[in-house]
C-alpha atoms as a PDB file:
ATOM      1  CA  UNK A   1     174.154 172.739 -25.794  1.00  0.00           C
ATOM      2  CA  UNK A   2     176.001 169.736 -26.338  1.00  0.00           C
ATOM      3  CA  UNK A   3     179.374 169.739 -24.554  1.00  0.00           C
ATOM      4  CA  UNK A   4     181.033 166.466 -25.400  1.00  0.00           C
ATOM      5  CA  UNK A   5     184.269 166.850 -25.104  1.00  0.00           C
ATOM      6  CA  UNK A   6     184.482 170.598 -23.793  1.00  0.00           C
ATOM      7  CA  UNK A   7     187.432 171.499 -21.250  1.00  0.00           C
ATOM      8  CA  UNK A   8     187.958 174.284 -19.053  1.00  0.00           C
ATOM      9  CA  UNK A   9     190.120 175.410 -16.195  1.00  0.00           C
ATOM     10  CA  UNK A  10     187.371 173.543 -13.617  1.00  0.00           C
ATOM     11  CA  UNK A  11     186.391 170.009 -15.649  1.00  0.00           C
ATOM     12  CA  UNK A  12     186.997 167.839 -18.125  1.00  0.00           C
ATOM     13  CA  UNK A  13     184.398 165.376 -19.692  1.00  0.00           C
ATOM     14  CA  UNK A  14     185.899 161.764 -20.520  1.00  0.00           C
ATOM     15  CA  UNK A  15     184.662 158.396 -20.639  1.00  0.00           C
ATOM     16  CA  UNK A  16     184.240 156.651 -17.945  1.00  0.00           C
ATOM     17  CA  UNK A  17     186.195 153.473 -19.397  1.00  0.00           C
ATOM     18  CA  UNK A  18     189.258 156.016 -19.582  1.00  0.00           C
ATOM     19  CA  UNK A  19     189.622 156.408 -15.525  1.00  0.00           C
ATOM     20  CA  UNK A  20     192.164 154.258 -14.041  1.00  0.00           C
ATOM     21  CA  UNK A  21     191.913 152.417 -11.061  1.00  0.00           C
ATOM     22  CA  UNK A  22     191.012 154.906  -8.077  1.00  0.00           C
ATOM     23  CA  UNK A  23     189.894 157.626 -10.112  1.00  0.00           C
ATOM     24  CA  UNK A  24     186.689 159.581  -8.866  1.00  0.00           C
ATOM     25  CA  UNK A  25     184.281 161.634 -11.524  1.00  0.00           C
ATOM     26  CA  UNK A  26     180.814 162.760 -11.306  1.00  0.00           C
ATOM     27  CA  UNK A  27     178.600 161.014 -14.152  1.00  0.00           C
ATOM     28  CA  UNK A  28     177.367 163.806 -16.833  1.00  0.00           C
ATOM     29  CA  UNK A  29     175.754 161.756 -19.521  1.00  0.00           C
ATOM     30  CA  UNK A  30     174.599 158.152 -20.814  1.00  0.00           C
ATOM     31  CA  UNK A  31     175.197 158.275 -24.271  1.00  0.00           C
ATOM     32  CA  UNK A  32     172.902 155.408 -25.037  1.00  0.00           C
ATOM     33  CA  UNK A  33     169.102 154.228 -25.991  1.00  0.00           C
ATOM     34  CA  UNK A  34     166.790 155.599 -23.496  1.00  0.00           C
ATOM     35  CA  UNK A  35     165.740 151.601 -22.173  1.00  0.00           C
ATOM     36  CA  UNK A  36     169.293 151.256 -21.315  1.00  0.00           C
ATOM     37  CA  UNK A  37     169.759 154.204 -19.601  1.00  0.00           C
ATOM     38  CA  UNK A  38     166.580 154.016 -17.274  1.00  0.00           C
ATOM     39  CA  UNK A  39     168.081 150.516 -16.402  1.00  0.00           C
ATOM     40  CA  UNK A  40     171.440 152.023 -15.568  1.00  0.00           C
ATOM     41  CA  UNK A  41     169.304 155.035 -13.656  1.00  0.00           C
ATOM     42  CA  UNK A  42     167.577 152.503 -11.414  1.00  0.00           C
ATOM     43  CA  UNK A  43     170.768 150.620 -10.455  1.00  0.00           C
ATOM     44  CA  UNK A  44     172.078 153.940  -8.860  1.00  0.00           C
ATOM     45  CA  UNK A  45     173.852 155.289 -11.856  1.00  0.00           C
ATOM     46  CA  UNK A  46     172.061 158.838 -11.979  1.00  0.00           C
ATOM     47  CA  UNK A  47     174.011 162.175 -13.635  1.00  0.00           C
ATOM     48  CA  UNK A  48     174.812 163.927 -11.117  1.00  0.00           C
ATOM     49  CA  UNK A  49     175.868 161.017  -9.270  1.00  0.00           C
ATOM     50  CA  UNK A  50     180.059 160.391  -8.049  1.00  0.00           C
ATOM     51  CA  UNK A  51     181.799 157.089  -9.073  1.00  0.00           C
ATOM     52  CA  UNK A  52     184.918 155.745  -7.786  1.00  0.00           C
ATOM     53  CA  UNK A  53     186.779 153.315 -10.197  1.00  0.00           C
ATOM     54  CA  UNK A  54     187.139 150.386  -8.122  1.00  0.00           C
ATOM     55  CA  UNK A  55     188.838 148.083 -11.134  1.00  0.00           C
ATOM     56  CA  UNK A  56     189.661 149.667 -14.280  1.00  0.00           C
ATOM     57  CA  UNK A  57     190.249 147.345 -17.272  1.00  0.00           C
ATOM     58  CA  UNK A  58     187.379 145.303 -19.792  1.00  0.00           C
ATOM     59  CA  UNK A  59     185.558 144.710 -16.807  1.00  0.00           C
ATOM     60  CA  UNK A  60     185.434 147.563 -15.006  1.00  0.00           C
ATOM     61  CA  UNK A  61     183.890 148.039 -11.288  1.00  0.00           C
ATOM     62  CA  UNK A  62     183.152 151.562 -10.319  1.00  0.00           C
ATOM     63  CA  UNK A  63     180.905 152.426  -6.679  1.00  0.00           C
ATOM     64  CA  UNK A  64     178.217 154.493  -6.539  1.00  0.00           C
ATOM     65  CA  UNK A  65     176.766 155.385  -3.191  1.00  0.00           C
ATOM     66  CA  UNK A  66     178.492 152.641  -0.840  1.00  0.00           C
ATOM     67  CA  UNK A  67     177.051 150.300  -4.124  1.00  0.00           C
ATOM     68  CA  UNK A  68     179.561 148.451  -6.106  1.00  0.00           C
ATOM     69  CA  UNK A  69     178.697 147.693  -9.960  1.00  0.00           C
ATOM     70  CA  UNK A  70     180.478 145.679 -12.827  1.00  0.00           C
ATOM     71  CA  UNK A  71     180.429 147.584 -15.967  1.00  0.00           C
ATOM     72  CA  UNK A  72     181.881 145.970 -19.130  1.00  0.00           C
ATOM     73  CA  UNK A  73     184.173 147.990 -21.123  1.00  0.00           C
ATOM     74  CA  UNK A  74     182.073 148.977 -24.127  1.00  0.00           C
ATOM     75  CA  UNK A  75     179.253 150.065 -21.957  1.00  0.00           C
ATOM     76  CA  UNK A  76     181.424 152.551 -19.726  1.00  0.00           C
ATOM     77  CA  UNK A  77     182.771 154.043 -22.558  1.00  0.00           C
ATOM     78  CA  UNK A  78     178.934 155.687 -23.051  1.00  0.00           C
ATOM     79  CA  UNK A  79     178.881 156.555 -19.379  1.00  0.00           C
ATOM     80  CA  UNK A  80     180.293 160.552 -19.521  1.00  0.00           C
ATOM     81  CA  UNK A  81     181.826 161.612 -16.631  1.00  0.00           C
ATOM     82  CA  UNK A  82     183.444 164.908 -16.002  1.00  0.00           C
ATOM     83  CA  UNK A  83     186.639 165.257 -13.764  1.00  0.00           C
ATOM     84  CA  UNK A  84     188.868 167.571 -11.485  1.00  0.00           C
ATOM     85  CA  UNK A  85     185.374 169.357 -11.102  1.00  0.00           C
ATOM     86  CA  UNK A  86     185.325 172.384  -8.614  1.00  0.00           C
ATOM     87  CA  UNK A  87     182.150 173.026  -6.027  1.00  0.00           C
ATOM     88  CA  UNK A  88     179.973 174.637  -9.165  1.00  0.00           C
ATOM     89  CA  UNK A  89     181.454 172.601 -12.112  1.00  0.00           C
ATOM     90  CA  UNK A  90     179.089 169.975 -12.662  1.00  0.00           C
ATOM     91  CA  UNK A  91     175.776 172.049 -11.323  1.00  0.00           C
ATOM     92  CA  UNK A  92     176.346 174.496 -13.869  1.00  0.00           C
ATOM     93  CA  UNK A  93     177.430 171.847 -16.727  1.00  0.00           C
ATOM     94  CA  UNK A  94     174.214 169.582 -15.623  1.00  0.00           C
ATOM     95  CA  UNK A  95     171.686 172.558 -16.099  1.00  0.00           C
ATOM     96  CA  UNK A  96     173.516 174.280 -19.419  1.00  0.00           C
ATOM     97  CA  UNK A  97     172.222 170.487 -20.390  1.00  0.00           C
ATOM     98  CA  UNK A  98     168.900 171.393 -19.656  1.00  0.00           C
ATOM     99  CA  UNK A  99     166.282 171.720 -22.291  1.00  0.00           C
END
């Protein structure tokens, strides 16, 4: 089911690039070639997985378990995150994902 996009009372799924400074989401999707998302995997940046916005701007820095990482622009724009998620939100988004 592909869910890009999709709101509800619980979530919202945006770009990462589009939180500001301070803003928290829970990563959903890497909407990018596999290679680059394994990378991004094995730095820490897992769906599933919350990120604070540190800096917000072309070079973005977001943290991920007590782990701070640069992220230009361009790249967080294919990092999906889904905000203002409730207890269940992202659980039941993550496995409607599922094959």
């Amino acid at each position: 089911m592909d869910l890009e996009g999709r709101q509800c009372e619980s979530f919202a799924e945006v770009p990462l690039c589009t939180l500001s400074t301070g803003g928290e989401g829970r990563l959903v999707a890497l909407d990018m070639p596999v290679d680059q998302a394994h990378r991004l995997r094995q730095m820490g940046l897992c769906e599933g997985q919350r990120l604070s916005v540190i800096r917000a701007g072309r070079r973005m820095i977001v943290e991920a378990m007590d782990t701070r990482i640069g992220l230009d622009r361009d790249l967080a724009a294919r990092l999906r995150v889904c905000i203002g998620d409730s207890a269940g939100s992202v659980e039941l988004l993550m496995s409607e994902r599922s094959p």
